[in-house]
Protein backbone atom coordinates (compact mmCIF):
# COMPACT_ATOMS: atom_id res chain seq x y z
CA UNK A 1 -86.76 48.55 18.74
CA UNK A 2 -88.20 52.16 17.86
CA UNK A 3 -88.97 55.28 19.41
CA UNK A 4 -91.71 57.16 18.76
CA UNK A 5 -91.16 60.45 17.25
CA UNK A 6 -93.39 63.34 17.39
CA UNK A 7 -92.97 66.55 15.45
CA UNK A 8 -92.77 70.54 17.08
CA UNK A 9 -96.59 70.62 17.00
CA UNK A 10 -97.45 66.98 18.32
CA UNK A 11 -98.17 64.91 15.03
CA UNK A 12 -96.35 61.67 14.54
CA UNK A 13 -92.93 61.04 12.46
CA UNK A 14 -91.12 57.94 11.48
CA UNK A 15 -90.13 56.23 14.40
CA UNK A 16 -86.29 56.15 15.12
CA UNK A 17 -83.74 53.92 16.63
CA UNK A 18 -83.12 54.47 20.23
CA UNK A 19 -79.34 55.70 19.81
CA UNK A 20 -80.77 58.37 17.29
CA UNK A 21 -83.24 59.50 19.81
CA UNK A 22 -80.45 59.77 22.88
CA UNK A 23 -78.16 61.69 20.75
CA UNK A 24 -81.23 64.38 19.98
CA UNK A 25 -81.84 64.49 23.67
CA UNK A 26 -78.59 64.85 24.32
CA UNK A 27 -78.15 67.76 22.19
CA UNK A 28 -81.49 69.57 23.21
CA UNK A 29 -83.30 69.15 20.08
CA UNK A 30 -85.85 66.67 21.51
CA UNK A 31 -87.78 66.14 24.91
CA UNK A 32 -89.33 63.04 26.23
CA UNK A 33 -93.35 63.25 26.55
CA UNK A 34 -95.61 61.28 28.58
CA UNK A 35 -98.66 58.88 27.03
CA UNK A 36 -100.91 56.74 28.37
CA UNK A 37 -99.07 53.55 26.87
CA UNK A 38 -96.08 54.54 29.09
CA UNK A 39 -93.78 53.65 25.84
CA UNK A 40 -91.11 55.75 25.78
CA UNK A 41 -91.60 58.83 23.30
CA UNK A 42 -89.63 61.74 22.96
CA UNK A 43 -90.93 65.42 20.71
CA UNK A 44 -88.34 67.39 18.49
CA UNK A 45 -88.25 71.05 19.76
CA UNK A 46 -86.94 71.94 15.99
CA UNK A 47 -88.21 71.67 12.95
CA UNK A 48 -87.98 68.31 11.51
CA UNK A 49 -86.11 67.61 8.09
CA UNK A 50 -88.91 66.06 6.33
CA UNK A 51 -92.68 64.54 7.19
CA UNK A 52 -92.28 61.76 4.81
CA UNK A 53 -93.61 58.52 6.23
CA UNK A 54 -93.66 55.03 5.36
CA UNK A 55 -96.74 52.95 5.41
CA UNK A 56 -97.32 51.69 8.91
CA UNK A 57 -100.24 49.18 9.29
CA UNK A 58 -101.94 48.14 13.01
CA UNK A 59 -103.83 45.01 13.31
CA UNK A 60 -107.03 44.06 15.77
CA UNK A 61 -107.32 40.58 17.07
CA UNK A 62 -110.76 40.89 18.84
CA UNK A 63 -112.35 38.48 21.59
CA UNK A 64 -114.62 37.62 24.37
CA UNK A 65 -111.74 38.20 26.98
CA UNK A 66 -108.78 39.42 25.33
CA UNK A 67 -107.92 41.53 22.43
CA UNK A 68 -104.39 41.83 20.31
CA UNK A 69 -103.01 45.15 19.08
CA UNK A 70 -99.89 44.91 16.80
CA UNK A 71 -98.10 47.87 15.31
CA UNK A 72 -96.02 46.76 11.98
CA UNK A 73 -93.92 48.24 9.34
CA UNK A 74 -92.77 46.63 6.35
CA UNK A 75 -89.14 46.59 8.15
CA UNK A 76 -90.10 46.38 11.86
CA UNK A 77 -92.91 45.35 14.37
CA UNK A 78 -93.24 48.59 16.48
CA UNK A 79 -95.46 47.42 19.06
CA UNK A 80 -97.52 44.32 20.67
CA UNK A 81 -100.30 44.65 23.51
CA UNK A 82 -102.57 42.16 25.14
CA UNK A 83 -106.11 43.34 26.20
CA UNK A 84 -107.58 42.53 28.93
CA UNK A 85 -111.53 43.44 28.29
CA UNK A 86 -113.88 44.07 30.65
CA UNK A 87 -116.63 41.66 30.10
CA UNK A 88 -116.79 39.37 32.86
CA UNK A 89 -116.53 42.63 35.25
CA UNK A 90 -119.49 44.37 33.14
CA UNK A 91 -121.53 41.24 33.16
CA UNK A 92 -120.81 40.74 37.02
CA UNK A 93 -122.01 44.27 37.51
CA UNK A 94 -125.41 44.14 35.56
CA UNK A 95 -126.16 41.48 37.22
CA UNK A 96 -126.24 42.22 40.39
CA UNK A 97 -127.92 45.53 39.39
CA UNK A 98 -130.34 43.44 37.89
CA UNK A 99 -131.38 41.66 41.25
CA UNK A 100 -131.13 45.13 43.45
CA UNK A 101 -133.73 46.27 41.39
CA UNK A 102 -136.19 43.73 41.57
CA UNK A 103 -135.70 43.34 45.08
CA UNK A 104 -136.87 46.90 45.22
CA UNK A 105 -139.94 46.47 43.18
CA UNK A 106 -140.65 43.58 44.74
CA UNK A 107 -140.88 45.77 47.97
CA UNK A 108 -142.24 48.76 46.76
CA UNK A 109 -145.84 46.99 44.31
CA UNK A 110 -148.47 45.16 46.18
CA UNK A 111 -149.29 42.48 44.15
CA UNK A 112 -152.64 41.93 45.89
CA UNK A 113 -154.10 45.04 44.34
CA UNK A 114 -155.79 45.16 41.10
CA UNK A 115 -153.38 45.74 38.04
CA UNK A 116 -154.13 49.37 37.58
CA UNK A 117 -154.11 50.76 41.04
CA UNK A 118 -150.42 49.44 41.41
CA UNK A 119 -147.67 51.39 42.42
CA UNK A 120 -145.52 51.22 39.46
CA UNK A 121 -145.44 54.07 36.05
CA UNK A 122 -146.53 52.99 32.99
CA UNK A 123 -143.75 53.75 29.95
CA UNK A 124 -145.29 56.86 28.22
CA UNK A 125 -143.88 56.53 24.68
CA UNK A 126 -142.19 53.84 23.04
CA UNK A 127 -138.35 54.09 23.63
CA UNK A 128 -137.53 50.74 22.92
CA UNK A 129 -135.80 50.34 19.41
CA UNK A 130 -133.69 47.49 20.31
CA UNK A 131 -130.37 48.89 18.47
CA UNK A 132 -128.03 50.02 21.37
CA UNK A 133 -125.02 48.07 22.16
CA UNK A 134 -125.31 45.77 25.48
CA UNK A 135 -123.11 47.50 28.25
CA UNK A 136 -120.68 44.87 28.50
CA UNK A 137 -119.73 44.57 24.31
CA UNK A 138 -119.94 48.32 24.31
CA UNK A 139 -116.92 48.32 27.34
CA UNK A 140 -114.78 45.76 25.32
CA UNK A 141 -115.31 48.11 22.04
CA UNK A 142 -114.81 51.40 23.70
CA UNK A 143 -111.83 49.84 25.25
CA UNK A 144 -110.22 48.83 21.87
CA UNK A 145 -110.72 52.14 20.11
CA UNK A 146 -109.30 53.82 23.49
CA UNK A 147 -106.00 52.15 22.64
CA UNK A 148 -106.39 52.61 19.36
CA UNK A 149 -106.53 56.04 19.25
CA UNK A 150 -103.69 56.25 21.46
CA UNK A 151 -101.38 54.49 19.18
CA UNK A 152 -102.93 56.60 16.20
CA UNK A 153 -101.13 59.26 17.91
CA UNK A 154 -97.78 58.06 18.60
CA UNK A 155 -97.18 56.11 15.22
CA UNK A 156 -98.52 57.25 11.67
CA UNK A 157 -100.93 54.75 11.06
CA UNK A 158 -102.08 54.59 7.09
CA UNK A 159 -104.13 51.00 7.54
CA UNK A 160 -106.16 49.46 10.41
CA UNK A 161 -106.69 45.82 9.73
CA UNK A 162 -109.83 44.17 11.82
CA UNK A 163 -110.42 40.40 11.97
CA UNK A 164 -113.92 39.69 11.34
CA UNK A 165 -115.35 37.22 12.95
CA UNK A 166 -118.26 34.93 11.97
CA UNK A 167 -119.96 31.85 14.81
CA UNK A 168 -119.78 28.58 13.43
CA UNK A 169 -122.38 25.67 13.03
CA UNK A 170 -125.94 26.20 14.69
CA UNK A 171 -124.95 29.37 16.92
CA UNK A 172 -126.68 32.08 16.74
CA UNK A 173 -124.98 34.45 18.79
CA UNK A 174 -121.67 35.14 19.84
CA UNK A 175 -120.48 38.61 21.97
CA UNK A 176 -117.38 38.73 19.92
CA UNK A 177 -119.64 39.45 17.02
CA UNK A 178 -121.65 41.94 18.66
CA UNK A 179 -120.59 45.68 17.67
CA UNK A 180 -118.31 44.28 14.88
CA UNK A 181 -119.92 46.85 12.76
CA UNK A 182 -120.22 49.83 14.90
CA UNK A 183 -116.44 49.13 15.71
CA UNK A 184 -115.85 49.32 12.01
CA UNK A 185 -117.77 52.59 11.62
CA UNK A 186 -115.91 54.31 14.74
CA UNK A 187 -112.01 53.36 13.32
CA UNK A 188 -113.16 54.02 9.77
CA UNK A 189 -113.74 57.85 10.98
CA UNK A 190 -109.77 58.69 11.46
CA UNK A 191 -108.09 55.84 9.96
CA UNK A 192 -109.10 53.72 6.20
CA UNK A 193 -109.79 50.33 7.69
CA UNK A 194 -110.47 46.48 6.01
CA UNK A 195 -111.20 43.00 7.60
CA UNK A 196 -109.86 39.36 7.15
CA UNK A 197 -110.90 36.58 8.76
CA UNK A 198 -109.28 34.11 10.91
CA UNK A 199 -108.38 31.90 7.82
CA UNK A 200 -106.33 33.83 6.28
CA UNK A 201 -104.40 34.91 9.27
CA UNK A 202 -103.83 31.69 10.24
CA UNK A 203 -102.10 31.12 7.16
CA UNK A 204 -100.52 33.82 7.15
CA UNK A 205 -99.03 33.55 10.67
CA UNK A 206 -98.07 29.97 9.99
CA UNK A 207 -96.26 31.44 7.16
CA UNK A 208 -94.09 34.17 8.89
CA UNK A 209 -93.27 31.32 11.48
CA UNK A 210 -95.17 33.20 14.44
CA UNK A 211 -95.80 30.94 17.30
CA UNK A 212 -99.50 30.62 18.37
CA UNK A 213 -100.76 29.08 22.01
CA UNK A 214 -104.61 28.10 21.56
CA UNK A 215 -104.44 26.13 25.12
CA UNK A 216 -103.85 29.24 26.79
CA UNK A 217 -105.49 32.04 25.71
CA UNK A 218 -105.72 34.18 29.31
CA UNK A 219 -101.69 33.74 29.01
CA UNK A 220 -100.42 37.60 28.91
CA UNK A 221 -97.57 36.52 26.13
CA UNK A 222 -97.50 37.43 22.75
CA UNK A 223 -97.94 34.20 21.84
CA UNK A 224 -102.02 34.28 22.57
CA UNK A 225 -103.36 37.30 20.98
CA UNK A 226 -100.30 39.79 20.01
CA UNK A 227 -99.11 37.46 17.09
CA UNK A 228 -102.02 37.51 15.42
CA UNK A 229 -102.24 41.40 15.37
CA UNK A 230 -98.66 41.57 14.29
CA UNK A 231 -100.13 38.89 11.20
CA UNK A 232 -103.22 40.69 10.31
CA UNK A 233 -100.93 44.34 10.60
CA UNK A 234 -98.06 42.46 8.35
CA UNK A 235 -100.83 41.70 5.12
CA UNK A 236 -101.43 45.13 4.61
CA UNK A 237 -97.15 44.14 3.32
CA UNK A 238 -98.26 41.04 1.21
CA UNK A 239 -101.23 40.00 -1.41
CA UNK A 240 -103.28 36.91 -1.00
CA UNK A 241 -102.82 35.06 -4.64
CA UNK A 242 -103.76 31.72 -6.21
CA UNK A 243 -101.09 29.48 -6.77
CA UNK A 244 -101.09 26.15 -8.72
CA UNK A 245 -98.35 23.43 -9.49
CA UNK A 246 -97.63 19.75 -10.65
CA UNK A 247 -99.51 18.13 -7.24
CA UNK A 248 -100.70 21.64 -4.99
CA UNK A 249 -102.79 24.24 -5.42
CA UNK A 250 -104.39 26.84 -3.54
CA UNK A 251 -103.78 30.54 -2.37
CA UNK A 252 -100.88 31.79 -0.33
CA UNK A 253 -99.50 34.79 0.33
CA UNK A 254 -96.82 36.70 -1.37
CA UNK A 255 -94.48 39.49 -0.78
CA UNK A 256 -92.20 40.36 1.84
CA UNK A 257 -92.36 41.83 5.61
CA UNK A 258 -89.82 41.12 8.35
CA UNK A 259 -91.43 40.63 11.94
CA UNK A 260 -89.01 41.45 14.56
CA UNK A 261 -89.47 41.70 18.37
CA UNK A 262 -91.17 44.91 20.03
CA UNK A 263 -92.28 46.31 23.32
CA UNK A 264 -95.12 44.39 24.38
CA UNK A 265 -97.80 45.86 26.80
CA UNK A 266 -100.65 43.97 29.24
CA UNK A 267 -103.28 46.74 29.30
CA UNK A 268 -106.41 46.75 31.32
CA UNK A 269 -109.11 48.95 32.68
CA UNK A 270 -109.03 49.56 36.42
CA UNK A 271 -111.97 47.94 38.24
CA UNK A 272 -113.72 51.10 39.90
CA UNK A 273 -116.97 51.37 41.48
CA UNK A 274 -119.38 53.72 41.17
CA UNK A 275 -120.66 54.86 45.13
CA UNK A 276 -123.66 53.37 46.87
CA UNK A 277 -125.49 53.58 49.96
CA UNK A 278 -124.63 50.57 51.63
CA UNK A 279 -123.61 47.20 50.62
CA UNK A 280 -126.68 44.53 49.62
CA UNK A 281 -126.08 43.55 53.02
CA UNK A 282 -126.40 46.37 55.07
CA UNK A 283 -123.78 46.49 58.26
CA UNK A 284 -123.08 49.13 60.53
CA UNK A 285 -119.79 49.50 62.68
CA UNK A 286 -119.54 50.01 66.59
CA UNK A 287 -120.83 53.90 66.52
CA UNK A 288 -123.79 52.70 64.13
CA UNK A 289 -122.73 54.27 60.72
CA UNK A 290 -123.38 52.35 57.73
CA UNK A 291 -120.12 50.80 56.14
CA UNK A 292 -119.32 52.99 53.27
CA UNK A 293 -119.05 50.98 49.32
CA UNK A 294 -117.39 52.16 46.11
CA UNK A 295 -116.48 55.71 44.94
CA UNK A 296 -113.34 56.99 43.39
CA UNK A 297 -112.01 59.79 45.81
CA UNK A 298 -109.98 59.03 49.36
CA UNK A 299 -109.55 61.35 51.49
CA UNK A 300 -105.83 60.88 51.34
CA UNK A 301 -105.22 62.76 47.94
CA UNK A 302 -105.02 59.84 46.11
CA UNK A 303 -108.02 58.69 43.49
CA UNK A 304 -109.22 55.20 42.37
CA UNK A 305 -106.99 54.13 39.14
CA UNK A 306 -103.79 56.40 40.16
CA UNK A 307 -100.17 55.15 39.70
CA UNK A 308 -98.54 54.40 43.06
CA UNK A 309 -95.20 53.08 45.01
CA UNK A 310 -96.14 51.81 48.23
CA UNK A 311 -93.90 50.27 50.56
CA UNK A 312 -94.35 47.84 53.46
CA UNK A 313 -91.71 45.65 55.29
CA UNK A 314 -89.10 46.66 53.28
CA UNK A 315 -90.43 46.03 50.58
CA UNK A 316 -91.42 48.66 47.42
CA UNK A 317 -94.82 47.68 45.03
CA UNK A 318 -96.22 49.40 41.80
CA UNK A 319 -99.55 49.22 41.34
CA UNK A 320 -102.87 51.58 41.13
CA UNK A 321 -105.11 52.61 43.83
CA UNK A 322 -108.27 50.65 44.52
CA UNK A 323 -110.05 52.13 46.78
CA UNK A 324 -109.33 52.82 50.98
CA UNK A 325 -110.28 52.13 54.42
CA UNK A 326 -110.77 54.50 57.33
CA UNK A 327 -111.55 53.92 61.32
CA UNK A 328 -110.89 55.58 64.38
CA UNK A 329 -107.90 53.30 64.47
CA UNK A 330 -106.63 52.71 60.75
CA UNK A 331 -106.14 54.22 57.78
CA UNK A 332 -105.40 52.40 54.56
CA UNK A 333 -105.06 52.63 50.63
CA UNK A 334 -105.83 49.24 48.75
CA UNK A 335 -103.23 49.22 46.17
CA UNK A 336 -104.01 46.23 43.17
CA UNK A 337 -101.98 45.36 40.35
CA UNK A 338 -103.00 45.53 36.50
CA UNK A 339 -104.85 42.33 36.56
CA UNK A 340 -106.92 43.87 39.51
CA UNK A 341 -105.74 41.60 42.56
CA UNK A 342 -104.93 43.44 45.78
CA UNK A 343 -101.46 43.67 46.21
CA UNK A 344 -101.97 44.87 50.02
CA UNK A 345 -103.18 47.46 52.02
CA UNK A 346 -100.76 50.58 52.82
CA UNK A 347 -100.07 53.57 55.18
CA UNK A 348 -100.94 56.22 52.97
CA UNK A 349 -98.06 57.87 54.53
CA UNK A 350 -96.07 54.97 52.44
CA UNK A 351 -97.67 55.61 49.48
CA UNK A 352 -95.99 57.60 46.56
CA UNK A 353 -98.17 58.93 43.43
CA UNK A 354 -96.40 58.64 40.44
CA UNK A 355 -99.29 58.98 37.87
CA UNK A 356 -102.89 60.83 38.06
CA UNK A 357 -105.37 58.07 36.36
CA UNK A 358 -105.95 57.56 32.70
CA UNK A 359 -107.92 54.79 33.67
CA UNK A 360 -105.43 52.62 31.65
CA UNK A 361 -103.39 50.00 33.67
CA UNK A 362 -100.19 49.52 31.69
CA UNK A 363 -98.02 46.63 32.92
CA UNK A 364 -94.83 45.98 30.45
């Protein structure tokens, strides 16, 4: 393993070995810092003895689902994560927003009355170029380059490595090709980045002896998606040559790069929603108030997304705050875990905050 080292003004060193990094904490010349990765990271409070840095390469495995990050040296694998996107929570979401809203038009246009005496606005331009990004890719991109940037910070990153993907046979769509390109042109902004495609990584991670599940893929083990970010990191370490002998030929690659184990991270977004009226279904309790849906504040001082300890029965969860429930005779905080599945309802007097949101959910 190795920690991440930042400098007296915040800009990332060489990462060190753990026994290095207790020894400077021990003898006051570093400090541990918090990030949103929750990987442990500690900042000099002297001046360094060099800024030299070796070339450290991170890799993109993008998906429908799930997305790998891998962090890799020539020497070391720093770091592993598994992705859990947002899509099927996006798409959910439209959707439903989709049939509120012609329910209300539905409602509101008489459809007796001629065309042009119809309550409904006419568009007054033309506003509808067709180039933006559909809500749910734009979520899974925005999520990647979130994480991205974070680990730009922590390790000094030289190479970004993106796995391009192209649909096979007669398709003519796939949403893990969607916003390839404007992915491309937001990491190519702070960090010099190429692509491969899947071919060659699977070679190459065949090659390095990486195992690979394909049965599996909403397993959160390396094994899914982290491997083949730690592949596509490791050939920034190797070339991609021809080779030819008495009965093979073909290309393989060359070099050297050692893969070794690293901290490996489940990350997710936290499923908030945004505040509405009522519910589709409006219901009203015993006094006649509408039930109250989505929002991000309690009145509890805790906020959708925050790191918590709650406690009930003797027993002590971790896990982020969902969202809460209040009657004349209960209070409660809904406390989930990172793959968004309510681990129970709590007295808030049982709740702890560790963390104010990020709206990261890190789970090691």
């Amino acid at each position: 393993m190795r920690v991440p080292v930042l400098d007296i003004n915040g800009k990332s060193l060489m990462p060190t070995k753990p026994s290095r990094a207790r020894r400077w904490l021990k003898e006051g010349k570093a400090k541990v810092v918090h990030n949103d990765l929750n990987l442990f990271c500690i900042q000099l409070l002297v001046e360094s003895s060099g800024t030299k840095t070796q070339p450290i390469a991170l890799g993109l495995d993008p998906g429908k689902k799930f997305t790998g990050v891998g962090v890799q040296s020539a020497k070391v694998t720093l770091f592993m994560a598994h992705l859990i996107l947002p899509f099927p929570d996006i798409t959910k979401k439209m959707s439903g927003r989709l049939i509120l809203r012609r329910a209300r038009r539905g409602r509101r246009i008489n459809r007796k009355a001629p065309f042009n005496k119809r309550a409904h606005r006419q568009k007054r331009f033309d506003n509808r170029k067709q180039n933006k990004l559909p809500p749910s890719i734009r979520a899974n991109k925005e999520l990647e380059l979130r994480v991205t940037k974070e680990l730009v910070k922590l390790f000094p990153v030289t190479q970004i490595t993106y796995e391009y993907v192209k649909a096979k046979g007669n398709k003519g769509f796939s949403p893990v090709m969607v916003g390839q390109k404007v992915m491309l042109q937001w990491l190519e902004k702070f960090v010099p980045t190429n692509v491969q495609e899947g071919w060659q990584t699977s070679i190459l991670r065949q090659q390095l002896g990486l195992a690979k599940d394909k049965k599996n893929k909403d397993k959160q083990t390396p094994e899914t998606h982290a491997h083949d970010s730690v592949t596509l990191a490791a050939s920034n370490f190797m070339k991609f040559e021809k080779f030819h002998t008495a009965n093979t030929r073909g290309h393989r690659w060359e070099g050297f790069v050692k893969v070794t184990s690293a901290p490996f991270r489940v990350i997710a977004r936290p499923n908030l929603f945004r505040r509405q009226l009522h519910f589709e279904n409006p219901v009203k309790d015993v006094l006649g108030n509408r039930k109250r849906k989505g929002g991000t504040i309690t009145p509890f001082g805790f906020r959708s997304g925050d790191l918590v300890k709650a406690e009930k029965a003797g027993k002590v969860y971790i896990g982020w705050i969902g969202g809460y429930t209040q009657t004349a005779k209960t209070k409660n905080v809904s406390v989930y875990d990172h793959n968004w599945h309510r681990l129970g309802q709590f007295s808030p007097s049982k709740v702890q905050l560790l963390q104010r949101s990020s709206r990261l959910c890190v789970a090691s």
